[in-house]
Protein backbone atom coordinates (compact mmCIF):
# COMPACT_ATOMS: atom_id res chain seq x y z
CA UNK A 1 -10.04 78.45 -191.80
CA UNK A 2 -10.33 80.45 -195.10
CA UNK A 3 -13.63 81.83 -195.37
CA UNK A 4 -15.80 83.07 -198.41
CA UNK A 5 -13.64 85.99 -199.06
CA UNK A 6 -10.49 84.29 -198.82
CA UNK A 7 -11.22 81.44 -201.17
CA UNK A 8 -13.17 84.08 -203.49
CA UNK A 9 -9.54 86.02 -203.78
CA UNK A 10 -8.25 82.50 -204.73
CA UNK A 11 -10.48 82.13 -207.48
CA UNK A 12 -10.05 85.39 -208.68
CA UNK A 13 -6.06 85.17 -208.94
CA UNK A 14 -6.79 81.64 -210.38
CA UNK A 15 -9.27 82.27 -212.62
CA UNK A 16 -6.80 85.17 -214.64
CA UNK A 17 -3.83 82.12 -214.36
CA UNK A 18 -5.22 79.19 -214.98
CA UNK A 19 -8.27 79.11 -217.38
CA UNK A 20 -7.13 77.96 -220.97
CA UNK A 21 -4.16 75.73 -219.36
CA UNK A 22 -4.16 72.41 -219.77
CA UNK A 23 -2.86 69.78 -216.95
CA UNK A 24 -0.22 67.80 -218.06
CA UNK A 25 0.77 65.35 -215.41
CA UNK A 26 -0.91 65.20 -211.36
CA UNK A 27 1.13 64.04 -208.58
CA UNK A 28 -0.09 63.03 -205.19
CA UNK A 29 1.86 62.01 -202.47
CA UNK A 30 -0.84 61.95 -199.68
CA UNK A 31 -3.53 59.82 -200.43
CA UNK A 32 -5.59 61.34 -197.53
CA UNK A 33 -6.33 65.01 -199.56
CA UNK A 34 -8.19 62.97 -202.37
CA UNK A 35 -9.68 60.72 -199.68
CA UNK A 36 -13.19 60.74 -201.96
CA UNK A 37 -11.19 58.45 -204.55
CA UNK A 38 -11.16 54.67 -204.17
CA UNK A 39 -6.81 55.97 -204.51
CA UNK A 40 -4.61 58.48 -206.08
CA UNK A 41 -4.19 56.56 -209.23
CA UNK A 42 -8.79 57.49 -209.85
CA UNK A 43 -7.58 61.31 -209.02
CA UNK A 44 -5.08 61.07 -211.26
CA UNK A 45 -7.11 59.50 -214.68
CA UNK A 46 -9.63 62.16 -213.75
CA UNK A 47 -7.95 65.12 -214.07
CA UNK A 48 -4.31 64.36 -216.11
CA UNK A 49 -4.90 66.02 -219.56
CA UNK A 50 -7.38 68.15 -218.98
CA UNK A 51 -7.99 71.97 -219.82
CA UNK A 52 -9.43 74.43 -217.30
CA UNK A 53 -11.97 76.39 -218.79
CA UNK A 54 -13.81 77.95 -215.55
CA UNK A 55 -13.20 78.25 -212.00
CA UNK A 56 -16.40 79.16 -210.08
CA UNK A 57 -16.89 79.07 -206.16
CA UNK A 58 -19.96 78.09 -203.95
CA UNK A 59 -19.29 78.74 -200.23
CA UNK A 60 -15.89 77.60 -199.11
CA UNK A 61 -15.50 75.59 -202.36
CA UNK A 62 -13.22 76.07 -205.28
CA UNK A 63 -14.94 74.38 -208.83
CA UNK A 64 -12.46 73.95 -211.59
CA UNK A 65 -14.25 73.43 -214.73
CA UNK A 66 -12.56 70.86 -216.85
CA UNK A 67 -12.70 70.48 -220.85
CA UNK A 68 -14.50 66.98 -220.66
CA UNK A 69 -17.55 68.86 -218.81
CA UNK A 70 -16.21 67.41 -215.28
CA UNK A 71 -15.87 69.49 -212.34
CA UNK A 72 -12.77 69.34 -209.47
CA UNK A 73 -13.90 70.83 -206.04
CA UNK A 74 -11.23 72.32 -203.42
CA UNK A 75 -11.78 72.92 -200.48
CA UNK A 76 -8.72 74.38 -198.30
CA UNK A 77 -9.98 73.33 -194.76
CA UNK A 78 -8.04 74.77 -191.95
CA UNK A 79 -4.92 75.20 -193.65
CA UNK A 80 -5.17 74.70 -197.65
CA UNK A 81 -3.53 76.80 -200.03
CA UNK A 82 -3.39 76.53 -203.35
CA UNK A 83 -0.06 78.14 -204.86
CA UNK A 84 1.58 79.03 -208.13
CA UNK A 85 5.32 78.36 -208.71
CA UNK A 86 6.52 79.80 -212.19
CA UNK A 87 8.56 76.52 -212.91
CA UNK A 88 9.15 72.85 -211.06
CA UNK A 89 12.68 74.10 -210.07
CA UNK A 90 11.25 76.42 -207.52
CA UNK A 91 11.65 75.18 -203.91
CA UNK A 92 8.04 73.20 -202.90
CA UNK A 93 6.79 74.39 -199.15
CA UNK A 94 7.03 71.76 -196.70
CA UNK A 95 3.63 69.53 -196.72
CA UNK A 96 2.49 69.92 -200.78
CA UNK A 97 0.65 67.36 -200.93
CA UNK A 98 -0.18 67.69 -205.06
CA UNK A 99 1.15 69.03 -207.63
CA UNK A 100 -0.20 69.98 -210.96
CA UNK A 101 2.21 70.53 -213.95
CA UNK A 102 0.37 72.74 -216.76
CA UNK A 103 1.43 72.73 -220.44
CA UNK A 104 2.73 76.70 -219.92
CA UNK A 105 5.42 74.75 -217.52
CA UNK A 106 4.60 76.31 -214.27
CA UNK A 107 2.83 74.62 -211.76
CA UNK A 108 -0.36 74.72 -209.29
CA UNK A 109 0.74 73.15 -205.20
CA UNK A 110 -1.62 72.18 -203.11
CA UNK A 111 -0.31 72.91 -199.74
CA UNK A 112 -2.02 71.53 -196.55
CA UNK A 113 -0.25 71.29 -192.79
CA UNK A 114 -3.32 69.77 -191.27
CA UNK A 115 -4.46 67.78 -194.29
CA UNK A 116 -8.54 69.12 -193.51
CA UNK A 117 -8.91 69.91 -196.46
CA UNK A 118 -9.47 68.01 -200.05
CA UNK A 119 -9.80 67.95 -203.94
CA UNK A 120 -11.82 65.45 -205.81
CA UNK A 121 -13.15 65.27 -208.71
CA UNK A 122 -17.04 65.34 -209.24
CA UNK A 123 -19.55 62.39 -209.62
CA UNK A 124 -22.12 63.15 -212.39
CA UNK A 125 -25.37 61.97 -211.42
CA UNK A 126 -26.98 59.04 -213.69
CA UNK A 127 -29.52 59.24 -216.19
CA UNK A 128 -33.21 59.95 -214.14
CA UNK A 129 -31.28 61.01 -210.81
CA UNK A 130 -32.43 64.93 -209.44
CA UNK A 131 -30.05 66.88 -207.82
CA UNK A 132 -31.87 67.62 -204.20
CA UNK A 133 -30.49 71.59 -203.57
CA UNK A 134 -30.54 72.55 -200.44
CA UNK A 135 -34.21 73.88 -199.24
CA UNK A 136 -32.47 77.53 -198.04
CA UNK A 137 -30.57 77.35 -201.21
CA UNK A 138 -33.77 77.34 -203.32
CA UNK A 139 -35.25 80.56 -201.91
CA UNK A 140 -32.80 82.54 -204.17
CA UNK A 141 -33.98 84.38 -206.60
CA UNK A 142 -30.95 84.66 -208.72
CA UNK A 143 -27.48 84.41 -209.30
CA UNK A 144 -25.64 81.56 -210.38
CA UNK A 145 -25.80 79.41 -207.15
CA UNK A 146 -28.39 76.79 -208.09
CA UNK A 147 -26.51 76.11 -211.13
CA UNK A 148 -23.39 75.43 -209.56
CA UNK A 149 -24.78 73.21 -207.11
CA UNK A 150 -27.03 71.57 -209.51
CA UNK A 151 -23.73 70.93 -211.48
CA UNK A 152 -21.79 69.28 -208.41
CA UNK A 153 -24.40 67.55 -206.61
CA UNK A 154 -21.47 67.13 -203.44
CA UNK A 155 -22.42 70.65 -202.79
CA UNK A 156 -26.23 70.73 -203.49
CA UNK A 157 -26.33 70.97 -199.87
CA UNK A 158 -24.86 74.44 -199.52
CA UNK A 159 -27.25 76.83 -198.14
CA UNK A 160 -27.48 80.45 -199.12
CA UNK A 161 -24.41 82.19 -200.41
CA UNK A 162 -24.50 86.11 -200.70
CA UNK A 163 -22.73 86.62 -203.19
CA UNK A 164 -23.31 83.55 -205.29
CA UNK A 165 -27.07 83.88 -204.88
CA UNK A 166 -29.70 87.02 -204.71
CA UNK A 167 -31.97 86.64 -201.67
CA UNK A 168 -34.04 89.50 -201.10
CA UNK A 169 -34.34 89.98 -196.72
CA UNK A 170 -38.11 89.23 -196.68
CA UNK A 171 -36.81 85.46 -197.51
CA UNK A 172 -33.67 85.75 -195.40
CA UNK A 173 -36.29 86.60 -192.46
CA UNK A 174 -38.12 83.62 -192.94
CA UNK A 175 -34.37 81.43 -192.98
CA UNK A 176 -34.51 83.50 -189.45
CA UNK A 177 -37.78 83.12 -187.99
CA UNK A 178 -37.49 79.19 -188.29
CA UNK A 179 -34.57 78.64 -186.07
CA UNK A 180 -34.34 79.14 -182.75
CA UNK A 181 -30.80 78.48 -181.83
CA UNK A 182 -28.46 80.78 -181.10
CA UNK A 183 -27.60 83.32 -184.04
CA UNK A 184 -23.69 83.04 -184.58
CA UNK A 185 -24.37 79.22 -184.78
CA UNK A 186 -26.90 79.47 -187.36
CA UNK A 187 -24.50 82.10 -189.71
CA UNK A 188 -21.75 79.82 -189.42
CA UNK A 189 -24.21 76.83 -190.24
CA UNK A 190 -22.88 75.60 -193.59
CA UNK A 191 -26.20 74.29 -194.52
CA UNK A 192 -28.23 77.69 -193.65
CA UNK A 193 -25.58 80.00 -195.40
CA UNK A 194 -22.58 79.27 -196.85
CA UNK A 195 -19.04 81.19 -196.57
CA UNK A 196 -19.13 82.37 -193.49
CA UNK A 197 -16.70 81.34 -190.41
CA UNK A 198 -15.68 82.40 -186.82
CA UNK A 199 -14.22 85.98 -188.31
CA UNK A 200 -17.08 87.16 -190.87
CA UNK A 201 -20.30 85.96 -188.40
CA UNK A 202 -18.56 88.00 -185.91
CA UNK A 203 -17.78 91.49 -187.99
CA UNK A 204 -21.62 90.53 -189.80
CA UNK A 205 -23.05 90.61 -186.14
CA UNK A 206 -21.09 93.59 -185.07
CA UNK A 207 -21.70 95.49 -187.84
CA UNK A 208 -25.41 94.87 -187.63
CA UNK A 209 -25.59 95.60 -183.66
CA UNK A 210 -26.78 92.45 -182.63
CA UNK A 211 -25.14 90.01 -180.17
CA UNK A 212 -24.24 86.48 -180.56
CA UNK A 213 -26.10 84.65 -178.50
CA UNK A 214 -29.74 86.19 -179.43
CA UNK A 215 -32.05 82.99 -180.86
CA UNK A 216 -32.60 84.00 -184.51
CA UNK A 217 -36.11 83.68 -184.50
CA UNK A 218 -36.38 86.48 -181.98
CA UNK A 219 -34.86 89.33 -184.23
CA UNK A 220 -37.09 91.91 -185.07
CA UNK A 221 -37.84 93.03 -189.26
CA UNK A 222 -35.47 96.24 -188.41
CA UNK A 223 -32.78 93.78 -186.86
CA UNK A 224 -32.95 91.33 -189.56
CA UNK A 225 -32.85 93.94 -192.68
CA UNK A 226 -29.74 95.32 -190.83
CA UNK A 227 -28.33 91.97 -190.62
CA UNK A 228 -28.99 90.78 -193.98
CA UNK A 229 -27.06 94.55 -195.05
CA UNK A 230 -23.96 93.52 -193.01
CA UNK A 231 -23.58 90.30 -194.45
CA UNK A 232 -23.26 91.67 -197.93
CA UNK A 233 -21.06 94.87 -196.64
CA UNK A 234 -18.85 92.48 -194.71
CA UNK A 235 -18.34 90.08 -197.29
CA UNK A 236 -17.99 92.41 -200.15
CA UNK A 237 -15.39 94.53 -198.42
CA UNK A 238 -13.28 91.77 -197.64
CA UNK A 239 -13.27 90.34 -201.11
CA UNK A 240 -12.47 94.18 -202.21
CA UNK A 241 -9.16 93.84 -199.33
CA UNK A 242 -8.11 90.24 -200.36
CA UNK A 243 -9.55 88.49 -197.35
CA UNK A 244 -7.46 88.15 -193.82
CA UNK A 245 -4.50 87.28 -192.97
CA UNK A 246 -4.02 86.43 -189.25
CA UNK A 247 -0.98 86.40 -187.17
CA UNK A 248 -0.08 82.47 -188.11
CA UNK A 249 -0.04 83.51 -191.86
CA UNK A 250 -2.00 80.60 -192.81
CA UNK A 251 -3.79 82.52 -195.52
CA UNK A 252 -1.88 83.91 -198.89
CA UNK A 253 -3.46 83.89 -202.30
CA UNK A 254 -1.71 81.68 -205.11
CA UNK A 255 1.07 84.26 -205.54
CA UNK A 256 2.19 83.98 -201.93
CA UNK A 257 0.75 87.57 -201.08
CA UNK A 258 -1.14 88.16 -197.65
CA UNK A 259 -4.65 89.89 -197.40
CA UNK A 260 -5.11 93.07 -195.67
CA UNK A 261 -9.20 93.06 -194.21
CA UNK A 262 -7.79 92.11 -190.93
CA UNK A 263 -6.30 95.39 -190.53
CA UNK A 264 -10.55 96.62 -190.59
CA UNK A 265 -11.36 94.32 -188.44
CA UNK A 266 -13.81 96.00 -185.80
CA UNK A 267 -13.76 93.00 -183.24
CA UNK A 268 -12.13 89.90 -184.50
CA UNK A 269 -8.59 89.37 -182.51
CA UNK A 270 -8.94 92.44 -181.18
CA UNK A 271 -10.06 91.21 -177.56
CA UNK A 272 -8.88 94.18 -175.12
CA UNK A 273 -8.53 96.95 -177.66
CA UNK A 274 -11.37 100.06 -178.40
CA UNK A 275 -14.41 99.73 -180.52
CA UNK A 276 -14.56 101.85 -182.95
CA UNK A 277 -17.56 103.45 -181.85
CA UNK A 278 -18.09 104.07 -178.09
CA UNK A 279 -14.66 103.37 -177.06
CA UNK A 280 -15.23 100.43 -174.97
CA UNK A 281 -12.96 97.06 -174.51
CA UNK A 282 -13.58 94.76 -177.07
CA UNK A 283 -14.93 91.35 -175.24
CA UNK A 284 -13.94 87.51 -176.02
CA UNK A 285 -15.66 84.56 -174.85
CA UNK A 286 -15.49 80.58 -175.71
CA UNK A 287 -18.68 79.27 -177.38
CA UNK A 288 -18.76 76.11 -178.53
CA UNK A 289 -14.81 75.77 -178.43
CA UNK A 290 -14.27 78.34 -180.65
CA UNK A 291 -13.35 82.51 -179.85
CA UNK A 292 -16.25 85.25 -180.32
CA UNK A 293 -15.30 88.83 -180.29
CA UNK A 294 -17.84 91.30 -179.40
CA UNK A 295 -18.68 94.83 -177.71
CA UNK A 296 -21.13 94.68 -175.40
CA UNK A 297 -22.33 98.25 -175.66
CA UNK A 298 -22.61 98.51 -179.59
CA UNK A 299 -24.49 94.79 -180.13
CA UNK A 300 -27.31 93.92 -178.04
């Protein structure tokens, strides 16, 4: 699943193609990735004709700003991508799903084997209604988070996102210190902090030293400064390499290219192979259904 840096490089190669174009015509031909319309026909009257005049991103979401003031959210899912193609002649990958045709003549494909993911279009909230943000969310101290999510109240839910938001790692201790499940869950806990996934909570942890399966209320303040560090480090990095791009391919940016971060990677699909630092055989175990790298020796 494309994680925050991946769909951060998205907006990024977006954001320099696509703001000031206008959407002439939308076509849908599976009903299921606009699923929060009552049909394809709402999708359609909601975003035909309209300019793009922003493209922000709050956790694994995509937010097109539109001309009218309305907002479209993507969210790529498992398999999403979002592409360009210079002109409608050029051959459409198997399962696009829409298609939007801009006034320049090229146009933006929404591409989705597994059909997880979605686009809809915003619901403004009515005269006297309050946007209830996410109680992690509030503890930032900055950035331009809360306005986003105050702005699409479908993602008001989002908790923390580090590079969105400023949270300083006094607060981020206190996010710790009141949950005592296991840490990988609570990293990859939409609602807690959002952006991360399966391949950033486990370079985070490993680049912090700290394993897994420790209950996040147990870290000590050295632990959780280290941790709060990694996240950043981790996430920032990857953003500066274009995200990863895994053996299946799944991920490319809108111009088809492939991110390089997973050529970093210290333990993620590399099961078997060195760490970096003492030498010993990267581990891989099934929690919860899902793979987590590790080194035993370097994260305790």
């Amino acid at each position: 699943m494309p994680e925050l840096p991946e769909v951060e490089t998205v907006r990024s190669v977006l954001s320099r193609d696509m703001v000031g174009k206008k959407i002439k015509t939308v076509a849908v031909t599976n009903g299921r990735v606009v699923r929060r319309h009552k049909n394809a026909k709402d999708f359609r009257e909601r975003t035909e004709g309209r300019t793009v005049k922003s493209i922000n991103r709050l956790g694994k979401y995509l937010i097109f700003g539109f001309d009218d003031g309305t907002k479209m959210v993507a969210h790529l899912g498992m398999s999403g991508q979002l592409l360009r193609a210079k002109a409608a002649k050029d051959p459409k990958p198997k399962h696009t799903h829409i298609v939007f045709t801009l006034n320049s003549g090229g146009e933006l494909r929404y591409v989705d084997p597994r059909t997880f993911g979605e686009l809809f279009v915003s619901t403004p909230l009515v005269d006297g209604q309050a946007v209830e943000i996410s109680k992690f969310a509030r503890l930032s101290i900055g950035g331009d988070g809360l306005a986003l999510r105050a702005a699409v109240p479908e993602l008001a839910h989002l908790g923390i996102d580090f590079i969105e938001d400023q949270i300083g790692w006094e607060r981020f201790a206190a996010i710790l210190r009141s949950r005592e499940t296991p840490l990988k869950a609570v990293l990859m806990d939409q609602d807690i902090i959002a952006g991360l996934g399966n391949i950033y909570a486990d370079e985070t942890l490993y680049n912090a030293g700290i394993l897994y399966d420790r209950s996040a209320e147990s870290l000590s303040t050295i632990e959780i400064r280290r941790l709060h560090r990694a996240i950043t480090e981790v996430l920032t990095d990857a953003i500066k390499h274009r995200g990863s791009t895994l053996d299946d391919e799944q991920f490319v940016d809108p111009e088809g290219r492939a991110g390089d971060y997973q050529n970093l990677h210290q333990v993620y699909n590399r099961e078997g192979q060195p760490c970096g630092q003492c030498r010993a055989a990267i581990l891989r175990v099934i929690v919860r259904g899902r793979s987590t790298f590790y080194c035993a020796k370097c994260q305790n």
